[in-house]
Protein backbone atom coordinates (compact mmCIF):
# COMPACT_ATOMS: atom_id res chain seq x y z
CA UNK A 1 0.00 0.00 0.00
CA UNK A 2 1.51 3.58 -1.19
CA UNK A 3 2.59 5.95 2.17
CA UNK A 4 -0.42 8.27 0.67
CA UNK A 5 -2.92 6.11 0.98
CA UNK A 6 -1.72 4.92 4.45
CA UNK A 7 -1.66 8.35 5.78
CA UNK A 8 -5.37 9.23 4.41
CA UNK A 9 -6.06 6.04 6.57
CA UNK A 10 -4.64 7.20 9.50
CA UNK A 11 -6.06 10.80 9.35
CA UNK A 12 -9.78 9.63 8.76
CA UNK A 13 -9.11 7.26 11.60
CA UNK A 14 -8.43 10.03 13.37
CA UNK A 15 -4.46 9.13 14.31
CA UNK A 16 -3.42 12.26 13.73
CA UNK A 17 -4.57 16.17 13.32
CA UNK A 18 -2.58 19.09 13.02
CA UNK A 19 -0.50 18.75 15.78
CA UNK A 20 2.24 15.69 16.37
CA UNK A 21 1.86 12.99 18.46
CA UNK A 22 5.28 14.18 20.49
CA UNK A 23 3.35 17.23 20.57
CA UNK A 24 0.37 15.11 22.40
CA UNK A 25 2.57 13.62 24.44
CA UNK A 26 3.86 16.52 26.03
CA UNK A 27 0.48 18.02 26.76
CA UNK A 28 -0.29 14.94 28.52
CA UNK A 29 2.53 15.03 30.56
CA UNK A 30 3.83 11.24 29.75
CA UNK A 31 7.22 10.76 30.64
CA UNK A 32 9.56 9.83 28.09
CA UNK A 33 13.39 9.95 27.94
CA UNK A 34 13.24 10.82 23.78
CA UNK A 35 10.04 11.99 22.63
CA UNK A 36 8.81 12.58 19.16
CA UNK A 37 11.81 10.87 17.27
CA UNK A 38 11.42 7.86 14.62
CA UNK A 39 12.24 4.65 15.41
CA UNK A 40 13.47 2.50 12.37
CA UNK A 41 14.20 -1.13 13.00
CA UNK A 42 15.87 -2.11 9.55
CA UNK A 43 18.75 -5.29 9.62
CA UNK A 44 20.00 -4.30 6.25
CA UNK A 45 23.15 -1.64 8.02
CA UNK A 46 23.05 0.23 4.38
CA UNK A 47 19.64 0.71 4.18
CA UNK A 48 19.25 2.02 7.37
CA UNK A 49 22.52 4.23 7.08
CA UNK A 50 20.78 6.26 4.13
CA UNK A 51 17.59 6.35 5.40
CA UNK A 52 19.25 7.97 8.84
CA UNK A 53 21.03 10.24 6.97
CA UNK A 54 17.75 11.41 4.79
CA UNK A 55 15.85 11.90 7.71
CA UNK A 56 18.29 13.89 9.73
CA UNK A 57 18.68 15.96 7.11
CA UNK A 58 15.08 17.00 7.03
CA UNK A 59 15.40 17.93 10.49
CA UNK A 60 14.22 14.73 12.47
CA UNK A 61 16.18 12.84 15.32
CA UNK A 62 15.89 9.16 14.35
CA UNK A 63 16.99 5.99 15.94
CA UNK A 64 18.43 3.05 14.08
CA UNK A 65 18.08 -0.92 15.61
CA UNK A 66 18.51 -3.85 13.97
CA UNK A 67 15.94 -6.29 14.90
CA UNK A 68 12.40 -6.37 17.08
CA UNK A 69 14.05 -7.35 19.87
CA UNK A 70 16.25 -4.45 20.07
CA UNK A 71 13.51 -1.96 19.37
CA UNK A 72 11.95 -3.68 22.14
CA UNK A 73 14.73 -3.04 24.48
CA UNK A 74 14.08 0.85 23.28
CA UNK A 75 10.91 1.33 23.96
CA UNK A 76 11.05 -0.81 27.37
CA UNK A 77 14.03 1.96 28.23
CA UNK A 78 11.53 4.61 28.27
CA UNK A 79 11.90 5.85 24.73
CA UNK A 80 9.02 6.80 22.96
CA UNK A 81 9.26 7.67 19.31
CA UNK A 82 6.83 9.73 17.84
CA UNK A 83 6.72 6.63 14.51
CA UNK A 84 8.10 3.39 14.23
CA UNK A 85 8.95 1.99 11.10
CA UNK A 86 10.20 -1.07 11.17
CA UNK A 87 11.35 -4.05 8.14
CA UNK A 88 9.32 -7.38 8.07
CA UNK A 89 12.02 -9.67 7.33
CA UNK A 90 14.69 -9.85 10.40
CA UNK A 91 16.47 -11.94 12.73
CA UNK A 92 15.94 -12.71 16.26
CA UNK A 93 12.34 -11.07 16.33
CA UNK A 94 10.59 -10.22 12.60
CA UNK A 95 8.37 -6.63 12.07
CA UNK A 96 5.08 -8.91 12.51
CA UNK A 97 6.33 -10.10 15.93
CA UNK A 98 7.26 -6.65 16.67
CA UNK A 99 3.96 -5.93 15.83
CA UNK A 100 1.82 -8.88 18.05
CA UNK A 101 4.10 -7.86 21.01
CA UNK A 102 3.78 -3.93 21.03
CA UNK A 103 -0.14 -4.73 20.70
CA UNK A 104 0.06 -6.39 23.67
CA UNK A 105 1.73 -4.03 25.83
CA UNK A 106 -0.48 -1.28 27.63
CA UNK A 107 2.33 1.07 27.60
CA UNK A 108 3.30 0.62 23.83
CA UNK A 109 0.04 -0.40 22.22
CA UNK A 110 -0.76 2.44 20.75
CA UNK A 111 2.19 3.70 19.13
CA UNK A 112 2.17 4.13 15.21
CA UNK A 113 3.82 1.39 13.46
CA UNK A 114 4.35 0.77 9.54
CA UNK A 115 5.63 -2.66 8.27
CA UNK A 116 8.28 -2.64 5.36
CA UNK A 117 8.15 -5.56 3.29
CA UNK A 118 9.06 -6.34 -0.41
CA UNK A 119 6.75 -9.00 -0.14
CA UNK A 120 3.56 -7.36 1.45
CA UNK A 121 1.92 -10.78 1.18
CA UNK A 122 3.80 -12.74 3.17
CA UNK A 123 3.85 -9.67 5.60
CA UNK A 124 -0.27 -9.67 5.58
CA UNK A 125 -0.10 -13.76 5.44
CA UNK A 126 1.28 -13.38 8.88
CA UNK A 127 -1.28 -11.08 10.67
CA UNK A 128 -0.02 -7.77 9.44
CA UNK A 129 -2.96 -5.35 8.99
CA UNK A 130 -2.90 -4.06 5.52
CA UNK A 131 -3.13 -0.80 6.06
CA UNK A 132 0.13 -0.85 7.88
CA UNK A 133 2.40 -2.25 5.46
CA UNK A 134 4.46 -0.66 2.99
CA UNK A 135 6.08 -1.79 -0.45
CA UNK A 136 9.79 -1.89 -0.60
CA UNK A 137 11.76 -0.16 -2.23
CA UNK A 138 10.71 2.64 0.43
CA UNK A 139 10.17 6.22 -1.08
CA UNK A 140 11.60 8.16 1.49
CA UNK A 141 10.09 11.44 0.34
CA UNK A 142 6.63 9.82 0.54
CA UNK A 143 7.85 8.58 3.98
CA UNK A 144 8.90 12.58 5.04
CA UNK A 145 5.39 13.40 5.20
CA UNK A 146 4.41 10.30 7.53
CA UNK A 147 7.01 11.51 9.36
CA UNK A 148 6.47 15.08 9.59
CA UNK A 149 2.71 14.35 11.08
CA UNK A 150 3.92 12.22 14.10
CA UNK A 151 7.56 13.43 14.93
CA UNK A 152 8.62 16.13 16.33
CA UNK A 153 11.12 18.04 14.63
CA UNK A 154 14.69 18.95 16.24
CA UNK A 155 14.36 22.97 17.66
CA UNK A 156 15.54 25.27 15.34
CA UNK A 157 16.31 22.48 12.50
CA UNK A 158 16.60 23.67 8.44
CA UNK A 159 16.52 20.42 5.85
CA UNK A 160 19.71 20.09 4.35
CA UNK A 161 18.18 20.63 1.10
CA UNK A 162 17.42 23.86 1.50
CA UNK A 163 20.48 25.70 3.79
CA UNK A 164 23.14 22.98 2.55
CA UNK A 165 23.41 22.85 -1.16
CA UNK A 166 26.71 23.24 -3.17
CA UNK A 167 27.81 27.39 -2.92
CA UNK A 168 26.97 28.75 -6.10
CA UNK A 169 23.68 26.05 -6.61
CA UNK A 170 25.59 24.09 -9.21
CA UNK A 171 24.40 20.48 -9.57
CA UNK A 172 26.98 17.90 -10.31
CA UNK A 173 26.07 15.28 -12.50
CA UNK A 174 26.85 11.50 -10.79
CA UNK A 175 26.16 8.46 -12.64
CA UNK A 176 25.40 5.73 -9.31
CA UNK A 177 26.03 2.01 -10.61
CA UNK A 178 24.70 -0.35 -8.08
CA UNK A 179 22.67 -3.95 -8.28
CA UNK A 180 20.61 -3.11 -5.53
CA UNK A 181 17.42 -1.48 -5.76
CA UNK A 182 17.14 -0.37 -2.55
CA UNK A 183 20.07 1.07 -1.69
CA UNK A 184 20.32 2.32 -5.54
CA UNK A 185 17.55 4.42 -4.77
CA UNK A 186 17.74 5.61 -1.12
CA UNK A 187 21.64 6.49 -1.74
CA UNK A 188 20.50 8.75 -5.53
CA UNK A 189 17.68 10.52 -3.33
CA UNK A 190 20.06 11.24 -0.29
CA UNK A 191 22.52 12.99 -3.33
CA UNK A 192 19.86 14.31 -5.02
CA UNK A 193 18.57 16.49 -1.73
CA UNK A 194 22.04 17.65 -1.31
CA UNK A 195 21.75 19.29 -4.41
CA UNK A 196 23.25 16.65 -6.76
CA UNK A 197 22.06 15.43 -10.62
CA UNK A 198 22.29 11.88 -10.12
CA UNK A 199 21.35 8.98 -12.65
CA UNK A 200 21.31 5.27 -11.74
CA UNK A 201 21.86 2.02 -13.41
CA UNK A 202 21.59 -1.28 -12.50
CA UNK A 203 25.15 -2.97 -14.34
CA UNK A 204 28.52 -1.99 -16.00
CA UNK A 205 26.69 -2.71 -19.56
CA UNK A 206 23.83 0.31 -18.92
CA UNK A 207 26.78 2.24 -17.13
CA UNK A 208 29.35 2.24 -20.17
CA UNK A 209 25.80 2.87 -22.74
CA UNK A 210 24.95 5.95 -20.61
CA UNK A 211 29.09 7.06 -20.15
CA UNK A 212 29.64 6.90 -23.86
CA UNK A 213 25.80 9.15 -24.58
CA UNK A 214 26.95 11.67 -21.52
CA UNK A 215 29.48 13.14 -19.52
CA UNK A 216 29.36 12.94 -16.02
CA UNK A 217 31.65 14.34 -13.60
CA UNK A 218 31.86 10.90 -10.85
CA UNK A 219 30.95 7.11 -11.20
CA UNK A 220 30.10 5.79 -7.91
CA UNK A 221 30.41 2.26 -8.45
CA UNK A 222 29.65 -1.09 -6.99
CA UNK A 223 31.80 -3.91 -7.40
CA UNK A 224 29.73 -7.11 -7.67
CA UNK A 225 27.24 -6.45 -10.63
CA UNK A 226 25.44 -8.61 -12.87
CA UNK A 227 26.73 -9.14 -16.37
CA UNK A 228 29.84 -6.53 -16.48
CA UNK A 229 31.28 -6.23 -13.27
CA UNK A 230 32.60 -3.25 -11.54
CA UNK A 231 36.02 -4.28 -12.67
CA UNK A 232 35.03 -4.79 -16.00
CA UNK A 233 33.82 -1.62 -16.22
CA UNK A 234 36.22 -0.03 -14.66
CA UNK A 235 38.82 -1.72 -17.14
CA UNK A 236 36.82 -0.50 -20.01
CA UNK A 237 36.39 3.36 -18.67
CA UNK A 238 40.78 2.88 -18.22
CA UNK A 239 40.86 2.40 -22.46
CA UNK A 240 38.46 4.79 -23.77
CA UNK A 241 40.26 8.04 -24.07
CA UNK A 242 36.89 10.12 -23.29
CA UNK A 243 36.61 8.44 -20.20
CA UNK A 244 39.71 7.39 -18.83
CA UNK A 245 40.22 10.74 -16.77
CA UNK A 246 36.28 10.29 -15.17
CA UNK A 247 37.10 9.57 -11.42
CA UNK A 248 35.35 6.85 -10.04
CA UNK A 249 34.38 6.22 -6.61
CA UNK A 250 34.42 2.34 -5.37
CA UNK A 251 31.76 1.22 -2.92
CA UNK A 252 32.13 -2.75 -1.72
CA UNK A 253 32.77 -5.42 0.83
CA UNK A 254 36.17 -5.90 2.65
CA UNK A 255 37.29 -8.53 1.05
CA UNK A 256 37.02 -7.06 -2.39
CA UNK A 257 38.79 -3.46 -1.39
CA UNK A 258 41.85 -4.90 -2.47
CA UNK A 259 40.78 -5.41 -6.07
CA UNK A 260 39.12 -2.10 -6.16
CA UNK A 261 40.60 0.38 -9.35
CA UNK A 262 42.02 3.43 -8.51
CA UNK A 263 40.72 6.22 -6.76
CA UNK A 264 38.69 6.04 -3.12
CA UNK A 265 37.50 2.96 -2.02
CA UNK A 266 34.49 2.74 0.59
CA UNK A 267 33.60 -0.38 2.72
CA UNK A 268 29.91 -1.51 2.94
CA UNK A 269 27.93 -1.40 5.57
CA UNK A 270 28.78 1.90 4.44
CA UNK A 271 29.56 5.28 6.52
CA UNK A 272 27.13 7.24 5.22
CA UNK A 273 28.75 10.83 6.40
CA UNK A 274 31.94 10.06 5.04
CA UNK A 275 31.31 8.75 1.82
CA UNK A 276 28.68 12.17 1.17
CA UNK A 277 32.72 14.23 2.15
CA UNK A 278 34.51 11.96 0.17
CA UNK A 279 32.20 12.65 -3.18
CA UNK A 280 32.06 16.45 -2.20
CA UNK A 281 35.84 16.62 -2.45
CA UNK A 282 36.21 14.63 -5.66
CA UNK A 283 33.52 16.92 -7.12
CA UNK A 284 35.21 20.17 -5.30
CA UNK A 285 31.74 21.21 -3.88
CA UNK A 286 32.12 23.60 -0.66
CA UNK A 287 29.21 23.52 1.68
CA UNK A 288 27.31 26.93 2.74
CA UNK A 289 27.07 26.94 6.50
CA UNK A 290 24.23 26.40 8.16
CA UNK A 291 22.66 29.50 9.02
């Protein structure tokens, strides 16, 4: 089910109004040692690195576990997010779990929850409520407005879109070669919102197509592809004159970082802040100040 539709759910159900549920929470005077943040309980570390990043940008504190059990442990701590969004598919305790025990809990029960799930069928085959689940890939600008109507955004916060972009509003164009849809997408819309053109395929073949139709001024490239490899490309980029001087950046497990071509090399689970420096060095971009 689309994040639109789930939030015209919630607001005829009468979840939320104009105010945020953190906002609620205060008037009620329920104690709570972080109030209003979102909770995102996500086992893939890459996915939930970019989806952190996102959502601190746009001026939310968010909080990142692994598994229901640990987002258990949160909440049990006295932590009370303002929205938890949590993945279906996990170890140790899976988002419908999650789900059954917060329902049971008279201190937790009725805290938002929406279900991530590639699958949404297996999600609602296991007692999911089908207005709480989600299609993966997530959209995480569709997400921003769930977001916005139950957390409680930092004091004084400015979205990184707006008070961060490149000095002089120049948009670099970076052509993002990576298998995975998911983190394909969440890593071209964190770039994107930082004021980057970004264009994404899915294997070296559609990356050497697009290279040879149009400059660009960075590959950020995955290793393990389907069909041409990151190497492979990489090797062909190295003996076409008109693209032999395009710097590439190399993301990819340890124990391929070795084998990497030239140029910097960053390790998944990826560090989300220091791969967003290393590509604003390689593309020279100074960032305005917040104000």
């Amino acid at each position: 089910m689309s994040l639109d539709v789930i939030l015209e759910i919630m607001l005829d159900a009468g979840a939320v109004d104009g105010s945020t549920r953190a906002d609620d929470d205060e008037a009620k005077g329920r104690g709570s040692l972080r109030a209003g943040h979102l909770l995102l309980v996500e086992d893939d570390p890459d996915i939930a690195a970019t989806s952190c990043e996102f959502v601190r940008d746009e001026g939310y504190d968010v909080t990142a576990v692994a598994d229901g059990a640990a987002a258990l442990e949160h909440l049990r701590a006295g932590h009370r997010p303002g929205l938890i969004v949590t993945d279906f598919m996990m170890p140790r305790l899976s988002g419908a779990d999650l789900l059954r025990e917060l329902r049971m809990d008279r201190e937790l029960c009725d805290l938002p929850v929406l279900v991530l799930s590639a699958v949404p069928q297996l999600a609602a085959a296991d007692g999911v409520p089908a207005e709480l689940i989600v299609t993966k890939p997530l959209d995480l600008m569709q997400l921003m407005v769930i977001v916005a109507r139950f957390c409680k955004p930092r004091k004084g916060a400015e979205p990184r879109g707006g008070g961060a972009r490149p000095q002089g509003g120049r948009a670099h164009d970076i052509l993002l070669v990576e298998d995975d849809d998911i983190i394909r997408e969440q890593l071209a819309l964190l770039l994107r919102s930082r004021g980057h053109k970004v264009a994404t395929v899915r294997n070296g073949q559609e990356a050497l197509a697009r290279l040879t139709r149009t400059r660009v001024g960075l590959v950020l490239l995955d290793l393990m592809l389907p069909g041409m490899s990151g190497w492979e490309l990489a090797s062909a980029m190295k003996k076409d004159p008109n693209l032999a001087s395009v710097p590439i950046m190399t993301i990819t497990a340890v124990g391929n970082a070795h084998r990497a071509p030239p140029g910097p090399v960053f390790l998944k689970p990826l560090n989300v802040e220091s791969l967003l420096r290393g590509i604003d060095r390689c593309l020279g971009v100074t960032r305005s100040a917040p104000s």
